[in-house]
Protein backbone atom coordinates (compact mmCIF):
# COMPACT_ATOMS: atom_id res chain seq x y z
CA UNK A 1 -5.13 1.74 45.99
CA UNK A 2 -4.99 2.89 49.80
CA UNK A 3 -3.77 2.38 52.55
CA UNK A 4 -7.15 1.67 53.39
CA UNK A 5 -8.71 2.95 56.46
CA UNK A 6 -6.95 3.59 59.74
CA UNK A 7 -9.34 4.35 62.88
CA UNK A 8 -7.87 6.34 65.46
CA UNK A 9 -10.76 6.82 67.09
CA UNK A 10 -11.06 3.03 68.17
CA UNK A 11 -8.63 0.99 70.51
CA UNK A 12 -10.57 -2.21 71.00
CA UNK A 13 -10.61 -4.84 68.58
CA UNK A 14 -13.80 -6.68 67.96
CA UNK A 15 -13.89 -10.51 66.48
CA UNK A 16 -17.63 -11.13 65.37
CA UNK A 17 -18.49 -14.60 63.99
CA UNK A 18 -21.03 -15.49 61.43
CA UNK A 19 -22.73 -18.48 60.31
CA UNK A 20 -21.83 -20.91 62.88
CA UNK A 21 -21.21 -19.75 66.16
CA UNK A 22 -23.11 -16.57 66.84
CA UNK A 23 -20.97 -15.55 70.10
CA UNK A 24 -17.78 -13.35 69.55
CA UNK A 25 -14.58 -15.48 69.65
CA UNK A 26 -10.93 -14.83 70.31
CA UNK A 27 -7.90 -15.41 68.20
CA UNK A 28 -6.66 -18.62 68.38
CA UNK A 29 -3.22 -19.58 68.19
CA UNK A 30 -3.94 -23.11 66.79
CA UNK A 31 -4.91 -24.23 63.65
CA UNK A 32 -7.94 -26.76 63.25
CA UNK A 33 -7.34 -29.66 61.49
CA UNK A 34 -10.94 -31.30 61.44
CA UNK A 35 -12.58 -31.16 57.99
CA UNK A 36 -14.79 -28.58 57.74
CA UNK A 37 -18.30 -28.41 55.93
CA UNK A 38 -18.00 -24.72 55.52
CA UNK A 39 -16.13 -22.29 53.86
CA UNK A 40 -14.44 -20.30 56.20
CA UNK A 41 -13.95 -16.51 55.17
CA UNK A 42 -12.43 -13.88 57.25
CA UNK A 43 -12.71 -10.34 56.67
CA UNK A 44 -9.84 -7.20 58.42
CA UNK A 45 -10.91 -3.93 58.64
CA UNK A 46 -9.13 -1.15 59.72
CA UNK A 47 -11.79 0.54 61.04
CA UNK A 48 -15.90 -0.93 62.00
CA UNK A 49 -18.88 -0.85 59.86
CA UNK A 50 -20.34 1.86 62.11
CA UNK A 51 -17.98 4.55 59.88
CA UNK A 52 -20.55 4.75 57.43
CA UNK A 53 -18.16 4.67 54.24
CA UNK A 54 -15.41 2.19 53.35
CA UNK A 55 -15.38 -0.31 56.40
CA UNK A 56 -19.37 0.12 56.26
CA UNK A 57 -19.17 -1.24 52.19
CA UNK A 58 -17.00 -4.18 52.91
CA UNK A 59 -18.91 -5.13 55.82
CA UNK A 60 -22.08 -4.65 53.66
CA UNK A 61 -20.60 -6.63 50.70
CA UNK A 62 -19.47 -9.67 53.20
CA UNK A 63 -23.45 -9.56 53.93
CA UNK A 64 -24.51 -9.72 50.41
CA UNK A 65 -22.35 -12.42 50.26
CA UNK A 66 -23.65 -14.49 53.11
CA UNK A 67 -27.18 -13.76 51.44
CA UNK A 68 -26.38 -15.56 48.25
CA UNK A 69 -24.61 -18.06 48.99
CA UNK A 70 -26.15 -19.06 51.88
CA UNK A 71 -24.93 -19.15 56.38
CA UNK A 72 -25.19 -22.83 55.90
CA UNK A 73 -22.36 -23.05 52.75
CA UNK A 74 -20.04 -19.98 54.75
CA UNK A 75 -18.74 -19.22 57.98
CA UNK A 76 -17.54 -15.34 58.22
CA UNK A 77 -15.17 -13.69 60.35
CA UNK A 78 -14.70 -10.00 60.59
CA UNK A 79 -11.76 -8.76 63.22
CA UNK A 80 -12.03 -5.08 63.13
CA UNK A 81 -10.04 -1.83 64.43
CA UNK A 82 -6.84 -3.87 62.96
CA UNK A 83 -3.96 -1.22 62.14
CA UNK A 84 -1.57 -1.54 59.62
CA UNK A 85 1.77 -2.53 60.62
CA UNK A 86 2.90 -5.65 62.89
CA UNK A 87 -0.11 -6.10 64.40
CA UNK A 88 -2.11 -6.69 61.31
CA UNK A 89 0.74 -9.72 60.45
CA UNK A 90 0.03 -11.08 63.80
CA UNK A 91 -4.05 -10.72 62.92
CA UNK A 92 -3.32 -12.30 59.45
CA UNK A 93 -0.99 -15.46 60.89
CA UNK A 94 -3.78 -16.43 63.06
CA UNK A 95 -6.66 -16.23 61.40
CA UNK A 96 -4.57 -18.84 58.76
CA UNK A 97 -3.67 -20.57 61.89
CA UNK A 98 -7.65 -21.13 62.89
CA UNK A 99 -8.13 -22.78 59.68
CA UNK A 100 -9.97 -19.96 57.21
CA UNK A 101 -10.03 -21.08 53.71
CA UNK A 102 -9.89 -17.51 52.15
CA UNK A 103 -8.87 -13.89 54.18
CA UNK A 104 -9.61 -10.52 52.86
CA UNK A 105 -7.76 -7.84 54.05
CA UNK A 106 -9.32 -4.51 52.80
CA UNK A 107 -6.79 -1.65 53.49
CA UNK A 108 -3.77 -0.93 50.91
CA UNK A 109 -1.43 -0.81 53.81
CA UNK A 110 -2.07 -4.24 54.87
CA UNK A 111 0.24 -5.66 51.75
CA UNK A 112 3.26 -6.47 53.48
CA UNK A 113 2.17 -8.04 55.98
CA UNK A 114 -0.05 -10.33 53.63
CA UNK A 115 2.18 -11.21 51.34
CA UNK A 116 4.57 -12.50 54.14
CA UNK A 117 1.88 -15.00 55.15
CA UNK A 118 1.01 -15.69 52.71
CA UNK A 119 3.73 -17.57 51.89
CA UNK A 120 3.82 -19.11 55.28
CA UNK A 121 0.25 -20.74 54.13
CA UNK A 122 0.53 -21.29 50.93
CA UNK A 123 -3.01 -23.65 51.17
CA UNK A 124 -4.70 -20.39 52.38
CA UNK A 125 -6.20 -17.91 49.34
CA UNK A 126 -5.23 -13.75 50.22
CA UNK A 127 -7.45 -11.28 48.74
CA UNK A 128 -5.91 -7.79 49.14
CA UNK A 129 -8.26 -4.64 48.85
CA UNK A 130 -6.41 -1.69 46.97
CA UNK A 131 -3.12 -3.84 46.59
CA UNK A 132 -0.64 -3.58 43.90
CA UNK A 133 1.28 -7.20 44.03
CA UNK A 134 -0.58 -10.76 43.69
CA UNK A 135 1.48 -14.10 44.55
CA UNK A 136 -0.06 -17.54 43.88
CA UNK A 137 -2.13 -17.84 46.94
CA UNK A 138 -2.89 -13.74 46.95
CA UNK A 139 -5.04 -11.72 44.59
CA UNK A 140 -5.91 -8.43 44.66
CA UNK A 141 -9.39 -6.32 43.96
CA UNK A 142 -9.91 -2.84 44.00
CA UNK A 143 -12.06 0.13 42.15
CA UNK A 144 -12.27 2.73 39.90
CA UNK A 145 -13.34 5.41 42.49
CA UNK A 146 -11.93 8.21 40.19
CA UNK A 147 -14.63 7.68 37.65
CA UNK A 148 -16.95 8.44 40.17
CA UNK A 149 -14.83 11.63 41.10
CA UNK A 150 -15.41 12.77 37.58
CA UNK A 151 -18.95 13.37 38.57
CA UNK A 152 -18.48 14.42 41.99
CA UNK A 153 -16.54 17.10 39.94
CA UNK A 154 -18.44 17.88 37.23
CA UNK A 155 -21.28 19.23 39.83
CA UNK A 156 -18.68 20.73 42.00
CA UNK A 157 -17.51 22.93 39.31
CA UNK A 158 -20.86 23.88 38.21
CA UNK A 159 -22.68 24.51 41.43
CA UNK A 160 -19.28 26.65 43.68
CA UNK A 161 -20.49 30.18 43.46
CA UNK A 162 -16.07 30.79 44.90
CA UNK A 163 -14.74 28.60 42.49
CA UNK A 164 -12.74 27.30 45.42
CA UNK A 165 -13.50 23.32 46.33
CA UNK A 166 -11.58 20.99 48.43
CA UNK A 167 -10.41 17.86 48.76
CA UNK A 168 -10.20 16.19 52.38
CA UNK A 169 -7.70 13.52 52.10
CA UNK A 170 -6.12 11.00 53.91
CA UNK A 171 -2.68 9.88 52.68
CA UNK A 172 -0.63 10.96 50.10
CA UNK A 173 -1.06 7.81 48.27
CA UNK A 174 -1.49 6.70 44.43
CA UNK A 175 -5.47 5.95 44.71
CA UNK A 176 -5.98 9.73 46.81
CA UNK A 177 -3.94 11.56 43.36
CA UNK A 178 -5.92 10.07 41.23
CA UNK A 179 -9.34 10.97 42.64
CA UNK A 180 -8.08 14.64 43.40
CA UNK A 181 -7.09 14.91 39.75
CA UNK A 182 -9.92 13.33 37.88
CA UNK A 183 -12.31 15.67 40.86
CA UNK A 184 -10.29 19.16 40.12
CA UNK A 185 -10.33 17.94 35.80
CA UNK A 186 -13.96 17.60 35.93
CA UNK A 187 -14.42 20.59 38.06
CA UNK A 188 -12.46 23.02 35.11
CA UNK A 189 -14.63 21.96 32.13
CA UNK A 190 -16.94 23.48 34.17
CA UNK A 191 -15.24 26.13 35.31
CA UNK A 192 -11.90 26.54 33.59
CA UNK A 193 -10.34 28.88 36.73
CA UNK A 194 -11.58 26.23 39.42
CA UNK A 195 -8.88 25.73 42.31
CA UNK A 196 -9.26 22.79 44.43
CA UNK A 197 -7.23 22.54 47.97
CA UNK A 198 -5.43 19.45 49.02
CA UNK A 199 -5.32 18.69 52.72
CA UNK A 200 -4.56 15.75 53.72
CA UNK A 201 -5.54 14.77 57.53
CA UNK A 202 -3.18 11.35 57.90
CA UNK A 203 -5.84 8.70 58.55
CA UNK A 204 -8.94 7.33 56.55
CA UNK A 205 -11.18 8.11 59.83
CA UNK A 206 -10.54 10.80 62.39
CA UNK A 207 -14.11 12.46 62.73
CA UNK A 208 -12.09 15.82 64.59
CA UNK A 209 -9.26 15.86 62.17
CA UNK A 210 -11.86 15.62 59.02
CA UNK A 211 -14.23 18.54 61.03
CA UNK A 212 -11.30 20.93 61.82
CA UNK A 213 -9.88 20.54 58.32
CA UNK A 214 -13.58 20.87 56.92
CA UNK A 215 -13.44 24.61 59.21
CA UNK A 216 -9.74 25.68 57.91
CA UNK A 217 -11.48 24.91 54.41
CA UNK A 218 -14.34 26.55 54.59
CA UNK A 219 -12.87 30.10 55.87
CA UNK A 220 -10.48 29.76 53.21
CA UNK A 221 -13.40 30.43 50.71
CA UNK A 222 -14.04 26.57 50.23
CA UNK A 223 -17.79 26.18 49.26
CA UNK A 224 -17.64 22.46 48.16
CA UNK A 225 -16.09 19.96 49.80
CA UNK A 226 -15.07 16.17 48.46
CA UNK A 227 -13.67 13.73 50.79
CA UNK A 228 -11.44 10.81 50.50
CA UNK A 229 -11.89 9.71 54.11
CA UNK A 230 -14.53 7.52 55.69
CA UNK A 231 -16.44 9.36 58.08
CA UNK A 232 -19.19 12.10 57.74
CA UNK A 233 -17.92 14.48 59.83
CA UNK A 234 -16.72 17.16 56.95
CA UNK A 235 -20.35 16.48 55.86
CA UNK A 236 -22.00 17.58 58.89
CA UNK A 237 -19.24 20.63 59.00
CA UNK A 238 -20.42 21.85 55.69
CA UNK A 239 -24.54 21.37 56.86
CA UNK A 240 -23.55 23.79 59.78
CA UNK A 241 -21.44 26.30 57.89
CA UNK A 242 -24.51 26.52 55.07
CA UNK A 243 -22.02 25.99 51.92
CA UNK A 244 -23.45 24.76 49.19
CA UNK A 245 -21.97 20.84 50.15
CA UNK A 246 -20.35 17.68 49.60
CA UNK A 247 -20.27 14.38 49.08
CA UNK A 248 -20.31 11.00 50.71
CA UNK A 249 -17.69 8.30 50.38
CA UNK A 250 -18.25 5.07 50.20
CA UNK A 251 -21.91 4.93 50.98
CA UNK A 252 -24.97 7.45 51.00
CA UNK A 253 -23.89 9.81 53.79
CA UNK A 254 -27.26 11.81 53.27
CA UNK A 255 -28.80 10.74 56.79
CA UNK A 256 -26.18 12.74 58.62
CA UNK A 257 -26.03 16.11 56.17
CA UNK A 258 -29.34 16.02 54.34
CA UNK A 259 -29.03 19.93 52.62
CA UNK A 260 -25.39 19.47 52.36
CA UNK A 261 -25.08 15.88 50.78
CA UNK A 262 -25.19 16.15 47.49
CA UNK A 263 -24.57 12.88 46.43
CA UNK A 264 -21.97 10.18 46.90
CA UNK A 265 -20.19 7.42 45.58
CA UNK A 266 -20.57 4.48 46.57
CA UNK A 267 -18.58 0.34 46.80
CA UNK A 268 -20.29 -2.27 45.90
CA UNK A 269 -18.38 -4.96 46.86
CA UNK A 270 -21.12 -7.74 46.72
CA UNK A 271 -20.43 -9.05 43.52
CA UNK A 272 -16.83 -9.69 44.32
CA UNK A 273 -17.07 -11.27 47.41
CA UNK A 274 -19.54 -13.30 45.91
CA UNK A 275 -17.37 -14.61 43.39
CA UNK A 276 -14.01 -15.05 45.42
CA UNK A 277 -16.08 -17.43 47.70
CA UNK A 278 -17.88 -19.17 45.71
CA UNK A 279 -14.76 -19.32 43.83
CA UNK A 280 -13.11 -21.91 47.14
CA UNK A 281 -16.38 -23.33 47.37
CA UNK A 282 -16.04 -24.83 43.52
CA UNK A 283 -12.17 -25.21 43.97
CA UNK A 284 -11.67 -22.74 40.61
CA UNK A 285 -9.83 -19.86 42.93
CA UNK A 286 -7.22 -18.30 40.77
CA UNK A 287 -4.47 -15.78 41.64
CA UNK A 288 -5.79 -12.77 39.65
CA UNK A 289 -6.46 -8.54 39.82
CA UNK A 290 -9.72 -6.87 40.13
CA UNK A 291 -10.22 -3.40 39.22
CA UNK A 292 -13.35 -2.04 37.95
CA UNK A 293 -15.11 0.62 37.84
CA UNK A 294 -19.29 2.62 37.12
CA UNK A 295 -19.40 -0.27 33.72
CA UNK A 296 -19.83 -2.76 36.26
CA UNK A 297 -21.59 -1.44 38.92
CA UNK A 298 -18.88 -1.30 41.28
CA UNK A 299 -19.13 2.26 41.26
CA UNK A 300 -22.21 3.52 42.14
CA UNK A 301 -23.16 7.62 42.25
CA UNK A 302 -25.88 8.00 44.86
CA UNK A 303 -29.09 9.99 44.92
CA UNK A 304 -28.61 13.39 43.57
CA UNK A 305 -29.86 16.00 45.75
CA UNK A 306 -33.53 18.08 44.79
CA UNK A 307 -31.13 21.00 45.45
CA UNK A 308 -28.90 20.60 42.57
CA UNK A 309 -30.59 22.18 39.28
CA UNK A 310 -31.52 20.08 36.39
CA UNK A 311 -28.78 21.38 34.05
CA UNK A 312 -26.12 20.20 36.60
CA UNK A 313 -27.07 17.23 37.02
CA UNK A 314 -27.51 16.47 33.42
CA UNK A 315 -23.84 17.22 32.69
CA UNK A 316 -23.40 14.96 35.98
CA UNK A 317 -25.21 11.82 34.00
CA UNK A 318 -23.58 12.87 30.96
CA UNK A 319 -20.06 12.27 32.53
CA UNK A 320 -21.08 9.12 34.70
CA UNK A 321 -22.65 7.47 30.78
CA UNK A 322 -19.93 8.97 29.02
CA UNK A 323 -17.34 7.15 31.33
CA UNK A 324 -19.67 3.78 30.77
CA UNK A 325 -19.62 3.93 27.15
CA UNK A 326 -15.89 4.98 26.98
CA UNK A 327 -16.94 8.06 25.29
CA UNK A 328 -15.41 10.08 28.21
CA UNK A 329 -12.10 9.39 30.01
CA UNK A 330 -11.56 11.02 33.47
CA UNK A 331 -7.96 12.03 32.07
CA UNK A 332 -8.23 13.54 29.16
CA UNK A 333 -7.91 16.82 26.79
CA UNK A 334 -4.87 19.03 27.59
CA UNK A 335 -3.26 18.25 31.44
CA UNK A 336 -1.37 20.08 32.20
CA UNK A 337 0.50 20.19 35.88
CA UNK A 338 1.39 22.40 38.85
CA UNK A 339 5.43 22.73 37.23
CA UNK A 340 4.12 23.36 33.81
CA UNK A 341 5.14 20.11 32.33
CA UNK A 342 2.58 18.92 29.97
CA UNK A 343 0.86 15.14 31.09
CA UNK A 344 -1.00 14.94 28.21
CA UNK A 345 -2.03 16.42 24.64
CA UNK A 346 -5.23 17.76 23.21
CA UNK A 347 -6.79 14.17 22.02
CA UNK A 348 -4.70 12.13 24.40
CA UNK A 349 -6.00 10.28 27.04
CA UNK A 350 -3.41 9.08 30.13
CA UNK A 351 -4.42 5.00 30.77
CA UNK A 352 -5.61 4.68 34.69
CA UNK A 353 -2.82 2.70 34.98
CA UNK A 354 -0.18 4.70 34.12
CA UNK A 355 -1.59 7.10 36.50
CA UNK A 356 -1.41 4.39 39.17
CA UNK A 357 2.15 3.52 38.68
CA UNK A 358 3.33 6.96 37.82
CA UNK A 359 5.27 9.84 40.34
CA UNK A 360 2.65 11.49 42.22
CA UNK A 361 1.60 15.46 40.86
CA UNK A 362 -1.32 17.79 40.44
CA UNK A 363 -2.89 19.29 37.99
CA UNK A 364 -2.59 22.74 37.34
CA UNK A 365 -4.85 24.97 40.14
CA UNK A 366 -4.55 22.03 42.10
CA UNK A 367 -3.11 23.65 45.64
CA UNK A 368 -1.50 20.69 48.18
């Protein structure tokens, strides 16, 4: 559902090695042929845990997984800083080549380059974060972050004294209009003239880009600000400018913006990794798609901040249940879009997955 994470800000690569040989390692251009005691899983990110949101969660779930299952049933590699693009198919071939029995690539715009090795390995399982297309060795796994934009909305509509929020994204991609619509929704039955403003910075971590936009934002009457980018930088724009806040993504982002965090969503990608392993280690691994959502605790809204008054954060929980018990729908009521044309009726609800596989637009007050 992205074109998961891009980090500008780093040029080295780093290959870390867990369970087994403790030392970093390079890419090999072999592959080992010796029978191995171990389940070998490696992990690309596009960025490094350090970014405290997305690359942070996987890295977090691989641990979780390592925890349960145990360093003596799973070997883990993690190669990080990996762009999307040629060099992530060269990253891909070789970690096949070194003999990993399953490879998880967690950015959306790692796809093509997967599914072409895939089917150069076809003994070697693919897991693709965010993707759209499985093949019989490739699956895919992703999550409902839009529910949790429904709350992130719900208070931002309540608590903007401008009725002006924003939305800090990073590509113009299926997954980003989907969170800025079910966010700006939200934000209306709250306060039916809300506007939220698009920008959209062109990568999922560029702490100057995100703090600049965060400034252009703010003076443009912006007093909350949601962010679909992995960094905290917005965040600590918003603590300095004393608006009322934001949110984290992808983890709790509260250490770096205490009066401005307001709460966040976070991944839990534990559970998941958990299963895909264990999965190889019981020889069950099926080609399949992942995508849920706050039900099962893959979605998680953080802390709510002592800031935010009882009332809103009521209506907050009342979404977040409401979405749980399927009593709410991020997308539904009247929708209407930026053109006029009507998306759905009173008492209709539009599926998640139409919204995934449908042309990209906004919903009216929505300003990109």
């Amino acid at each position: 559902m992205t074109q998961k994470k891009s980090n500008l800000s780093h040029t080295r690569r780093n290959i870390l090695k867990i369970g087994g040989a403790a030392a970093a390692l390079p890419l090999l251009g072999g592959r080992a042929f010796a029978q191995m005691s171990k389940v070998k899983a490696a992990f690309v990110l596009i960025g490094t845990p350090d970014d405290n949101g997305w690359n942070f969660g996987h890295d977090l779930g691989r641990l979780d997984m390592l925890a349960a299952l145990g360093e003596e049933n799973v070997e883990t590699t993690v190669v990080t800083n990996v762009a999307e693009g040629p060099d992530s198919e060269r990253v891909f071939r070789e970690l096949a080549q070194q003999g990993n029995d399953i490879i998880f690539g967690t950015s959306f715009g790692y796809g093509d380059a997967m599914l072409k090795v895939a089917k150069q390995f076809p003994d070697v399982k693919f897991e693709w974060a965010t993707g759209f297309k499985t093949a019989s060795n490739l699956s895919i796994y992703n999550a409902k972050f839009h529910e949790g934009r429904a709350v992130l909305g719900t208070i931002a509509g309540a608590m903007s004294e401008t009725g002006v929020g924003a939305y800090l994204g990073s590509f113009p991609i299926p997954e980003v209009f989907m969170g800025v619509n079910a966010f700006h929704l939200a934000a209306q039955k709250q306060n039916p003239d809300f506007v939220t403003k698009v920008v959209y910075i062109g990568s999922w971590f560029d702490p100057a880009k995100e703090a600049d936009a965060a400034r252009a934002l703010i003076d443009q009457g912006v007093d909350v600000i949601t962010q679909h980018t992995d960094g905290p930088a917005a965040l600590q724009v918003a603590e300095e400018r004393g608006i009322i806040g934001g949110f984290g993504q992808g983890a709790d982002m509260s250490a770096f913006a205490p009066k401005a965090h307001l709460t966040a969503i976070i991944d839990i990608w534990g559970p998941y990794y958990i299963k895909a392993v264990k999965s190889i280690m019981d020889g069950n691994w099926k080609e399949g798609s992942s995508w849920e959502g706050l039900a099962a605790g893959e979605v998680v809204i953080g802390p709510y901040n002592p800031k935010i008054p009882a009332e809103v954060v009521a209506a907050a929980e009342a979404v977040r249940l409401g979405i749980i018990d399927e009593s709410i729908h991020p997308y539904d009521g009247l929708i209407v879009d930026t053109e006029g044309v009507v998306r759905a009726e009173v008492g209709d609800v539009i599926d998640d997955g139409e919204f995934w596989a449908a042309e990209a637009w906004y919903a009216k007050g929505i300003e990109a």
